[in-house]
N, C-alpha and C. Protein backbone atom coordinates (compact mmCIF):
# COMPACT_ATOMS: atom_id res chain seq x y z
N UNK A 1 1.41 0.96 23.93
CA UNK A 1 1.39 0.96 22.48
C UNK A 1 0.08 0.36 21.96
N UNK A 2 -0.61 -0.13 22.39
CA UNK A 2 -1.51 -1.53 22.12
C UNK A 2 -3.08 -0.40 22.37
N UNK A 3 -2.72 0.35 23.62
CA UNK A 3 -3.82 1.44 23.84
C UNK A 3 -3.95 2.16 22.56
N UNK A 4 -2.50 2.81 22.36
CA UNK A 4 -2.77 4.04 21.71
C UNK A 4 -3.53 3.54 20.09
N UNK A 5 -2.99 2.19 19.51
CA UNK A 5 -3.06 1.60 17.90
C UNK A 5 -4.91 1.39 18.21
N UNK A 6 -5.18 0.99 19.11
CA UNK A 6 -6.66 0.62 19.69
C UNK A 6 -7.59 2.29 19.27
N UNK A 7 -6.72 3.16 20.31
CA UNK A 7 -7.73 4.62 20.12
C UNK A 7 -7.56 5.09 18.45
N UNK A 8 -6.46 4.84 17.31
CA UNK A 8 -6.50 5.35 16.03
C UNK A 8 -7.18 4.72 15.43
N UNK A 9 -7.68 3.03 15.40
CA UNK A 9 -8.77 2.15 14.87
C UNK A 9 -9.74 3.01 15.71
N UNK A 10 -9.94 2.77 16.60
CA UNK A 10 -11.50 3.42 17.21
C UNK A 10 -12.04 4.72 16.31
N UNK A 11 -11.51 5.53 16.41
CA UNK A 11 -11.26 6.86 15.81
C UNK A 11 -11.43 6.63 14.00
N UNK A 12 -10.69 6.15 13.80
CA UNK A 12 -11.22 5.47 12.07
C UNK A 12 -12.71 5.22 12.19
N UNK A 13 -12.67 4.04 12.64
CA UNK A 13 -13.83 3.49 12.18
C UNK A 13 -14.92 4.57 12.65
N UNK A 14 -15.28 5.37 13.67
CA UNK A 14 -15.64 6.73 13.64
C UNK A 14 -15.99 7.03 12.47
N UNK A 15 -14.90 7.61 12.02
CA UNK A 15 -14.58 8.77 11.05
C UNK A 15 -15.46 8.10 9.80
N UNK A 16 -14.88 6.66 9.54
CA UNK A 16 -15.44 5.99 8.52
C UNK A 16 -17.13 6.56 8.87
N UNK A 17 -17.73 6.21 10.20
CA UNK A 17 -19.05 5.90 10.08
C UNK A 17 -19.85 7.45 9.55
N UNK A 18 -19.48 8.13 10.31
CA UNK A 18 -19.71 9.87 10.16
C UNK A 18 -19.33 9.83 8.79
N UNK A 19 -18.48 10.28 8.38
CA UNK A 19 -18.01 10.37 7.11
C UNK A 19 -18.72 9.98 6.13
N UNK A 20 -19.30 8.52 6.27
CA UNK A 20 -20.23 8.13 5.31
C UNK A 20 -22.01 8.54 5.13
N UNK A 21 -22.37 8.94 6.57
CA UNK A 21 -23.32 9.58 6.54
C UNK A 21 -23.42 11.33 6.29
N UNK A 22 -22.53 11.73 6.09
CA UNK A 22 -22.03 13.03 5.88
C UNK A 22 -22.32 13.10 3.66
N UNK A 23 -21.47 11.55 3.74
CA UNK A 23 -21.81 11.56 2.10
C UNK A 23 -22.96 11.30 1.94
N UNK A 24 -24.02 10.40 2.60
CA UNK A 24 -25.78 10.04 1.79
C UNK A 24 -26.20 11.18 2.25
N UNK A 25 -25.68 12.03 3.39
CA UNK A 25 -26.98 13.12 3.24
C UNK A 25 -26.45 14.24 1.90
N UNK A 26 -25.19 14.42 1.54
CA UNK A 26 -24.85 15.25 0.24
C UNK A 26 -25.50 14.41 -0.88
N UNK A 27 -25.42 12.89 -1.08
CA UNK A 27 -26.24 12.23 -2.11
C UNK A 27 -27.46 12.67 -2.03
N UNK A 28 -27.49 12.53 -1.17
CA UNK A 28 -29.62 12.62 -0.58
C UNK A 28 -30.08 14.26 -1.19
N UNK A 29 -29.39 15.27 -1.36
CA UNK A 29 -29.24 16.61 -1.44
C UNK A 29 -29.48 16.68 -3.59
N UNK A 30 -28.89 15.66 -3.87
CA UNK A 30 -28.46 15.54 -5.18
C UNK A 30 -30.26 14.54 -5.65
N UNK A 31 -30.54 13.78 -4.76
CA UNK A 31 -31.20 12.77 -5.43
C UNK A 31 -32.49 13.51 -4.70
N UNK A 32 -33.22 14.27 -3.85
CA UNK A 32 -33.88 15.48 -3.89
C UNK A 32 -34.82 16.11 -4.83
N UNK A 33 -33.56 16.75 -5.76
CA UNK A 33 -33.66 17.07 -6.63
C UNK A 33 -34.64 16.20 -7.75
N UNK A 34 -34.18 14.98 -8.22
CA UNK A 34 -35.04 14.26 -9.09
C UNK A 34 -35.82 13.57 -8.76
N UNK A 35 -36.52 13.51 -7.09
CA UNK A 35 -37.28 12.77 -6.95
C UNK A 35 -38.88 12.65 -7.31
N UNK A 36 -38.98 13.76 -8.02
CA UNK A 36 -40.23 13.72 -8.46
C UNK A 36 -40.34 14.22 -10.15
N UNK A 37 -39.56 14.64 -10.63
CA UNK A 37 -39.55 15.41 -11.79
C UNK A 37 -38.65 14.32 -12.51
N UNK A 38 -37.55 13.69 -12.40
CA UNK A 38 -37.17 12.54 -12.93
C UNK A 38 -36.84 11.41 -12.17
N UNK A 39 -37.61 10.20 -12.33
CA UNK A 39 -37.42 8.95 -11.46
C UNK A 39 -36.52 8.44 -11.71
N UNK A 40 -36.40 8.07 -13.15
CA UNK A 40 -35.18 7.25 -13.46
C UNK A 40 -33.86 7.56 -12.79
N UNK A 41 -33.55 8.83 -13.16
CA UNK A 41 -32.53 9.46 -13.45
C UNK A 41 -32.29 9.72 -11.40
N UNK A 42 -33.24 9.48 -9.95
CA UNK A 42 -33.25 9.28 -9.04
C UNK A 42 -33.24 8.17 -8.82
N UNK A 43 -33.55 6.74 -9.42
CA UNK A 43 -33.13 5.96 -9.15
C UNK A 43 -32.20 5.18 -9.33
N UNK A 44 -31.28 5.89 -10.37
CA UNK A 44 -29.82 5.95 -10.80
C UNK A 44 -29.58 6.19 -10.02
N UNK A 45 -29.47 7.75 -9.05
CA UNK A 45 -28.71 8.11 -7.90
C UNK A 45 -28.86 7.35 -6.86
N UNK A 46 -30.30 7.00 -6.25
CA UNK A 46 -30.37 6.09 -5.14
C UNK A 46 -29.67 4.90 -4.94
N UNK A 47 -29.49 4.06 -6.34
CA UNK A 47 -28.55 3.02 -6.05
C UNK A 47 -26.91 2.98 -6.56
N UNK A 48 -26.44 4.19 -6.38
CA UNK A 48 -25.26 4.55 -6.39
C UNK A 48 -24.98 4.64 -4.99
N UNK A 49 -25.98 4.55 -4.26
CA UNK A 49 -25.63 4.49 -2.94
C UNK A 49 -25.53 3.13 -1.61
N UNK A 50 -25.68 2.13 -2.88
CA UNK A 50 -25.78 0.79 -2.51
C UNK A 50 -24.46 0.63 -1.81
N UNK A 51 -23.19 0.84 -1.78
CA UNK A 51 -21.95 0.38 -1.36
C UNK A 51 -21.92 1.15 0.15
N UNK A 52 -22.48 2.16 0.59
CA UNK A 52 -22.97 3.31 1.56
C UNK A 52 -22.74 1.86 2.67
N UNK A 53 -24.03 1.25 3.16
CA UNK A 53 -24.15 0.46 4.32
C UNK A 53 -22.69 -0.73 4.32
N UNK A 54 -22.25 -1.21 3.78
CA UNK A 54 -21.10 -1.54 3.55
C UNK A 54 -19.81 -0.60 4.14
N UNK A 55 -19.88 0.20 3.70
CA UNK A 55 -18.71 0.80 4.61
C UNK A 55 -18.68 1.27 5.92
N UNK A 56 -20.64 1.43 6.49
CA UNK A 56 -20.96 2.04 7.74
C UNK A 56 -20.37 0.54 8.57
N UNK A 57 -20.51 -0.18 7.62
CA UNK A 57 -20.72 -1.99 8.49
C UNK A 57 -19.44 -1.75 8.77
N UNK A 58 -17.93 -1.84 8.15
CA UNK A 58 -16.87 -2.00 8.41
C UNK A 58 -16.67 -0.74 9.33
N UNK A 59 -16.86 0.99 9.14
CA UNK A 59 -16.52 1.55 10.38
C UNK A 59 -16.84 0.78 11.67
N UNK A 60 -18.29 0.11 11.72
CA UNK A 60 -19.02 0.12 12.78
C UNK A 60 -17.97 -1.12 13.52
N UNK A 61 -17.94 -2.31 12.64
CA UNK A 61 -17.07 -3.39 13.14
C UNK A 61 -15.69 -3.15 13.86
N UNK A 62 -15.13 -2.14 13.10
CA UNK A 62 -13.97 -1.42 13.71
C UNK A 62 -14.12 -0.99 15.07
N UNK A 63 -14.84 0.09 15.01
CA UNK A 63 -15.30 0.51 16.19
C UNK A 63 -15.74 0.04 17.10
N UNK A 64 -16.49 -0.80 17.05
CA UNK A 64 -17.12 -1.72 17.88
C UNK A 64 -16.06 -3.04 18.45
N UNK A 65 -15.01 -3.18 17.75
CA UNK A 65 -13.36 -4.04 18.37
C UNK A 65 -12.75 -3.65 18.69
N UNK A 66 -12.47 -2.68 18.37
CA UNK A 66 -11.69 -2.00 19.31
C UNK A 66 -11.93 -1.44 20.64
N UNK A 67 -13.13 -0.91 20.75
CA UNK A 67 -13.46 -0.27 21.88
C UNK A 67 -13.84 -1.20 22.98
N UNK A 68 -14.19 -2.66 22.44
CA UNK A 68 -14.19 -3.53 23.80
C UNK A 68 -12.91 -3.75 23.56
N UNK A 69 -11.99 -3.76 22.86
CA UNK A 69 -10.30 -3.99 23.49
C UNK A 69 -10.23 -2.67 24.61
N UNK A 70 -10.34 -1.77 23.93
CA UNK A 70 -9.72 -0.31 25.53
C UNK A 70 -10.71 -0.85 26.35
N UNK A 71 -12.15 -1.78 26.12
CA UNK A 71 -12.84 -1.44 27.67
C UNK A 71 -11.74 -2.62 28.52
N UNK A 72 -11.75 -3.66 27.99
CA UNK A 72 -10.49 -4.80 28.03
C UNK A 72 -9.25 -4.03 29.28
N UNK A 73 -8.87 -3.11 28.38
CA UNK A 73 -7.86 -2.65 28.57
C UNK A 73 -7.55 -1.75 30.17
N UNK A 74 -8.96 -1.13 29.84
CA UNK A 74 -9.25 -0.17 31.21
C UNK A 74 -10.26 -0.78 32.37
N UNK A 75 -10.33 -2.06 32.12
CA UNK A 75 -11.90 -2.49 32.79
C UNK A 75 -12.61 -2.01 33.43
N UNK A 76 -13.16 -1.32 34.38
CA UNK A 76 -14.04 -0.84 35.11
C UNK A 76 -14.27 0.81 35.35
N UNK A 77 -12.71 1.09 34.73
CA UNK A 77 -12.67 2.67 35.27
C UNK A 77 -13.35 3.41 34.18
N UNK A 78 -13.85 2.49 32.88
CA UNK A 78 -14.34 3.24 32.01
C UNK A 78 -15.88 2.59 32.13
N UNK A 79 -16.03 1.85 32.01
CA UNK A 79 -17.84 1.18 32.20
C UNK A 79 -18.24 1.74 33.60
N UNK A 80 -17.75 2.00 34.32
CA UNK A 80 -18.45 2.93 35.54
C UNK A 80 -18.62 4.36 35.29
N UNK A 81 -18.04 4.54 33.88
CA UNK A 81 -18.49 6.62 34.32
C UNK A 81 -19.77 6.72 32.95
N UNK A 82 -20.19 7.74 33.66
CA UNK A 82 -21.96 8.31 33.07
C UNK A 82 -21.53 8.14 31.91
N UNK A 83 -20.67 9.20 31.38
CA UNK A 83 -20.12 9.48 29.48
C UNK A 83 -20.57 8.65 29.25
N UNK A 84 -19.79 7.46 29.68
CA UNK A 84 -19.45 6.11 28.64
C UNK A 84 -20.60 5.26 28.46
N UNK A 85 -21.63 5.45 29.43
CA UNK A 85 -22.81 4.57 29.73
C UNK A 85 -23.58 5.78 28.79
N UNK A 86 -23.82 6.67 28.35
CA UNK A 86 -24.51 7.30 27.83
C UNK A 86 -24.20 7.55 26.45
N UNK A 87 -22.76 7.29 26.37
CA UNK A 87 -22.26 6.64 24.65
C UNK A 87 -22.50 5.32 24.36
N UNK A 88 -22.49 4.66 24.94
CA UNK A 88 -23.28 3.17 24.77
C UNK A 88 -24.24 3.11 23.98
N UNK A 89 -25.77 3.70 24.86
CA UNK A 89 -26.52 3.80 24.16
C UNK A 89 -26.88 5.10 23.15
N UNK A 90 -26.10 5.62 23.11
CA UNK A 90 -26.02 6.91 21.27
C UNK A 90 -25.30 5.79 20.61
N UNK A 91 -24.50 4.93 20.74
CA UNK A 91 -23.55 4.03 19.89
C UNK A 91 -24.85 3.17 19.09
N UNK A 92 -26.28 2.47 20.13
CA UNK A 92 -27.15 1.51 20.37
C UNK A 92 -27.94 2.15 18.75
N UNK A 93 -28.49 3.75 19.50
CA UNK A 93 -29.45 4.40 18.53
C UNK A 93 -28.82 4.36 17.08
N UNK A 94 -26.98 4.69 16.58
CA UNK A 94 -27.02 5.03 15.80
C UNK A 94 -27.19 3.72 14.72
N UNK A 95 -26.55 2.49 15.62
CA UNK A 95 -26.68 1.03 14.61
C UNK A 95 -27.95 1.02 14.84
N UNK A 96 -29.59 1.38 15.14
CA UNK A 96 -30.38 0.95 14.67
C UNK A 96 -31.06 2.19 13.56
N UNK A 97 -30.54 3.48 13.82
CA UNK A 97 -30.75 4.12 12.94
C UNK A 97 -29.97 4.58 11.75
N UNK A 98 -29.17 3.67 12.14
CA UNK A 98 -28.07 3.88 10.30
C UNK A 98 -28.34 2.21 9.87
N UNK A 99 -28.48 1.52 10.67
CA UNK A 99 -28.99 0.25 9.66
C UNK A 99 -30.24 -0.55 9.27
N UNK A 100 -31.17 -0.71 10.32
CA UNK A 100 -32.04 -1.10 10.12
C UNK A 100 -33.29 0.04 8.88
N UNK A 101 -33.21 1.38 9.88
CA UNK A 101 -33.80 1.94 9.11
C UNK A 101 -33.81 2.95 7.71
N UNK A 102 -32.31 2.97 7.36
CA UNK A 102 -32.52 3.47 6.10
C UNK A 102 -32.75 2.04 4.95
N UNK A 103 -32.62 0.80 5.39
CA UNK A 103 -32.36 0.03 4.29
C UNK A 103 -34.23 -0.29 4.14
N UNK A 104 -34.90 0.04 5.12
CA UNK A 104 -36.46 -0.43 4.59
C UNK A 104 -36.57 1.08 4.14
N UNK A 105 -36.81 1.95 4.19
CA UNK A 105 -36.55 3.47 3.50
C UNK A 105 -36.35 3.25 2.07
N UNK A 106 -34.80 2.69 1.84
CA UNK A 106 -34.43 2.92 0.22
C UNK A 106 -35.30 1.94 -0.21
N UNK A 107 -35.85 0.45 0.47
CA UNK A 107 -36.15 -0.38 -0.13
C UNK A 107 -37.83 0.40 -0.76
N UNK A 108 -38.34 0.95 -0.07
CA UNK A 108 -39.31 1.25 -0.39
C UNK A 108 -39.24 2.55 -1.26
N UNK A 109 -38.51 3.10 -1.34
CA UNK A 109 -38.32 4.22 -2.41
C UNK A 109 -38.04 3.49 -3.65
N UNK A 110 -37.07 2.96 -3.65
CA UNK A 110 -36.96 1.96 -5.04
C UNK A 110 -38.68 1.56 -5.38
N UNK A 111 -38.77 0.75 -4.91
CA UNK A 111 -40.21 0.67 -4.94
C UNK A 111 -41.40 1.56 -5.84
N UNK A 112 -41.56 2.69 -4.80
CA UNK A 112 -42.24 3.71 -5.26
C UNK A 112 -41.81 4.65 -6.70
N UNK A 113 -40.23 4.37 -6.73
CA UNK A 113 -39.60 5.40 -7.59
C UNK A 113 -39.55 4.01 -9.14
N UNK A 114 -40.03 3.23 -8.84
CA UNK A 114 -40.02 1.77 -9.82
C UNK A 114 -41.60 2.19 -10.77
N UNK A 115 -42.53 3.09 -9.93
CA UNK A 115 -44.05 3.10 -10.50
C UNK A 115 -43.57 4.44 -11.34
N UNK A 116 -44.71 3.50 -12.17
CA UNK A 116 -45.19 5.09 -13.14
C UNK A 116 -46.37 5.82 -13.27
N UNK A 117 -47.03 5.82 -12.32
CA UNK A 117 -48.38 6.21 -11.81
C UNK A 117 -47.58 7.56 -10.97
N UNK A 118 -48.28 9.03 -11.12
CA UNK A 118 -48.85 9.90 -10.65
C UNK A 118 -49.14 10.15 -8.94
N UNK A 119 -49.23 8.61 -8.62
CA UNK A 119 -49.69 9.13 -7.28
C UNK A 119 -48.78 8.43 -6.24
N UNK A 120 -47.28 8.05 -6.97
CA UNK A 120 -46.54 7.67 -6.08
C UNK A 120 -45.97 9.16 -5.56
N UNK A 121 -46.42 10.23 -5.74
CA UNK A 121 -45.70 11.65 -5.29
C UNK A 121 -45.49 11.96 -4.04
N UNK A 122 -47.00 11.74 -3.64
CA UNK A 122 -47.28 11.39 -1.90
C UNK A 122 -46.28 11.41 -0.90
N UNK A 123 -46.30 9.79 -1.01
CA UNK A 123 -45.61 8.75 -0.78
C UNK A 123 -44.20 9.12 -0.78
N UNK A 124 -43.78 9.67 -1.89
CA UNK A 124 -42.53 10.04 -2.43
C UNK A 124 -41.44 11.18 -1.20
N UNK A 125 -42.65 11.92 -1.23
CA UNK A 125 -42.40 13.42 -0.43
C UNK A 125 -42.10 12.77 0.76
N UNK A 126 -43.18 11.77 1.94
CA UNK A 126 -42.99 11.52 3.30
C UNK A 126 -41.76 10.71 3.26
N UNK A 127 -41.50 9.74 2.25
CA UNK A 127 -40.36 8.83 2.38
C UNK A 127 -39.20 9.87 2.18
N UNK A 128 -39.22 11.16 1.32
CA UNK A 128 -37.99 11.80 1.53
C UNK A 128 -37.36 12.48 2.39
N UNK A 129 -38.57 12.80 3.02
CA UNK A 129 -39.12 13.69 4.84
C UNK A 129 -38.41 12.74 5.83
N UNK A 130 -38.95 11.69 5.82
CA UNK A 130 -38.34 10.84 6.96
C UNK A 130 -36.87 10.32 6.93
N UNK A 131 -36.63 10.11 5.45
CA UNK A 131 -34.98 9.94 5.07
C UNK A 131 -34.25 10.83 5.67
N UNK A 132 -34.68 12.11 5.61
CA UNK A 132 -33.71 13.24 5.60
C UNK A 132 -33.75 13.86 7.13
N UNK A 133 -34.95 12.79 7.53
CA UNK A 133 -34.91 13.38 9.52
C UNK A 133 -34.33 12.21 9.89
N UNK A 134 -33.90 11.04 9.38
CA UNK A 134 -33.37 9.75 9.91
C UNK A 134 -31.75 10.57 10.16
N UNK A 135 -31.41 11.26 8.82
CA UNK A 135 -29.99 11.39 8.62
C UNK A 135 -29.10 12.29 9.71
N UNK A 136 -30.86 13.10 9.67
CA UNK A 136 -30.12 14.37 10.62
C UNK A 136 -29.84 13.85 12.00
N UNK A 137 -30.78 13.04 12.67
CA UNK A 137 -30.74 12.18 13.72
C UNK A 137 -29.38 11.66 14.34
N UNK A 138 -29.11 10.80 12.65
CA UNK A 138 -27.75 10.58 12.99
C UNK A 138 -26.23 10.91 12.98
N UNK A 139 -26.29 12.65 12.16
CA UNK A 139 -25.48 13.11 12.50
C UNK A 139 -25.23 13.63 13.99
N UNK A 140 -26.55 14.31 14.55
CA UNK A 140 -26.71 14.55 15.56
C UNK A 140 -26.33 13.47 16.89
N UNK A 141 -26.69 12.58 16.20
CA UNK A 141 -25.74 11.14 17.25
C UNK A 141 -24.37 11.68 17.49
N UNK A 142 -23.87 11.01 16.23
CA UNK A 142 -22.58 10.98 16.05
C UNK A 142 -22.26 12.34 17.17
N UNK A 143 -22.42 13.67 16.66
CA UNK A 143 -21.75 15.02 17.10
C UNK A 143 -21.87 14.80 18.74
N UNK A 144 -22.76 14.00 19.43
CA UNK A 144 -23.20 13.68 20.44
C UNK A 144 -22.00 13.04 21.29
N UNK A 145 -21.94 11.51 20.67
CA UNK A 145 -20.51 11.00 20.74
C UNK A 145 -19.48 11.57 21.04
N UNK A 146 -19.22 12.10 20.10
CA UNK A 146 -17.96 13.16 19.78
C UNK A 146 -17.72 13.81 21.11
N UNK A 147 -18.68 15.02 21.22
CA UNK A 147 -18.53 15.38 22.39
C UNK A 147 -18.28 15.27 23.84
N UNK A 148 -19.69 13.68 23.75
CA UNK A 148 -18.95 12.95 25.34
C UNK A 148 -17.88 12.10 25.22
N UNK A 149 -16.96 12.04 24.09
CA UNK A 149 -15.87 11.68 24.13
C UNK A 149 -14.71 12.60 24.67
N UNK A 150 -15.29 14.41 23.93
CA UNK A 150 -13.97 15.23 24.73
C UNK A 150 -13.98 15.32 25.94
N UNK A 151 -15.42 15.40 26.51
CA UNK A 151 -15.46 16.52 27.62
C UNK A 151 -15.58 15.16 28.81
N UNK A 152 -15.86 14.18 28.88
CA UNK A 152 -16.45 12.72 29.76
C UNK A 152 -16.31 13.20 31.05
N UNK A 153 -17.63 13.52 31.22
CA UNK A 153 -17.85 13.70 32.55
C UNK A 153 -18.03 12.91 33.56
């Protein structure tokens, strides 16, 4: 019983984490749009997205307790196979690429999207470029996961 309540938290907090990056890249899709033609009205959207890392934090915490409970649970028969050592580190990439690096990203878009000078456009374009290859990154994690979760070879 204790396994199975362990794998539906695991699985949440998942869902939570995906899920939420599933929503900033549809925000990101919306705020796009005004990033150069209206700032304000993009930096309205950008910090509508302030509550975003907050909920990745609680999937992640979830996820991350539970799953040393099943390793707990299974000790060795699961830390010895490839999958799991190779979800480890996709687990590693996605907390440094869903946290560390979108929060210097927005910080600096705020930033840029704060000027009223002409030649924050630049600037504007690569920071939206790299946002939007951070995101894909980490869906691509995630789907990664996912997979060596069905198939664990």
């Amino acid at each position: 019983m204790t396994l199975q309540l362990l794998l539906v938290l695991h699985i949440t907090g998942f869902t939570i984490m995906a899920g939420t990056v599933i929503a900033n890249i549809s925000i990101s899709g919306k705020l796009n749009k005004y990033l150069i033609s209206d700032k304000p009205r993009a930096l309205t959207i950008l910090e509508s997205t302030a509550g975003l890392p907050m909920l990745i934090g609680i999937g992640a915490i979830l996820l991350l307790t539970t799953g040393i409970g099943m390793v707990f649970i299974f000790k060795s028969a699961v830390t010895s196979m490839l999958w799991f050592r190779i979800k480890m580190v996709l687990v590693l990439l996605i907390l440094v690429t869903g946290a560390v690096i979108p929060r210097q990203n927005t910080a600096k878009l705020k930033i840029l999207l704060a000027e009223k000078s002409r030649e924050s456009i630049g600037p504007i374009e690569a920071l939206k470029n790299k946002m939007g290859f951070s995101q894909l990154v980490q869906l691509l994690l995630f789907l990664s996961i996912f997979v060596l979760s069905v198939f664990r070879f």
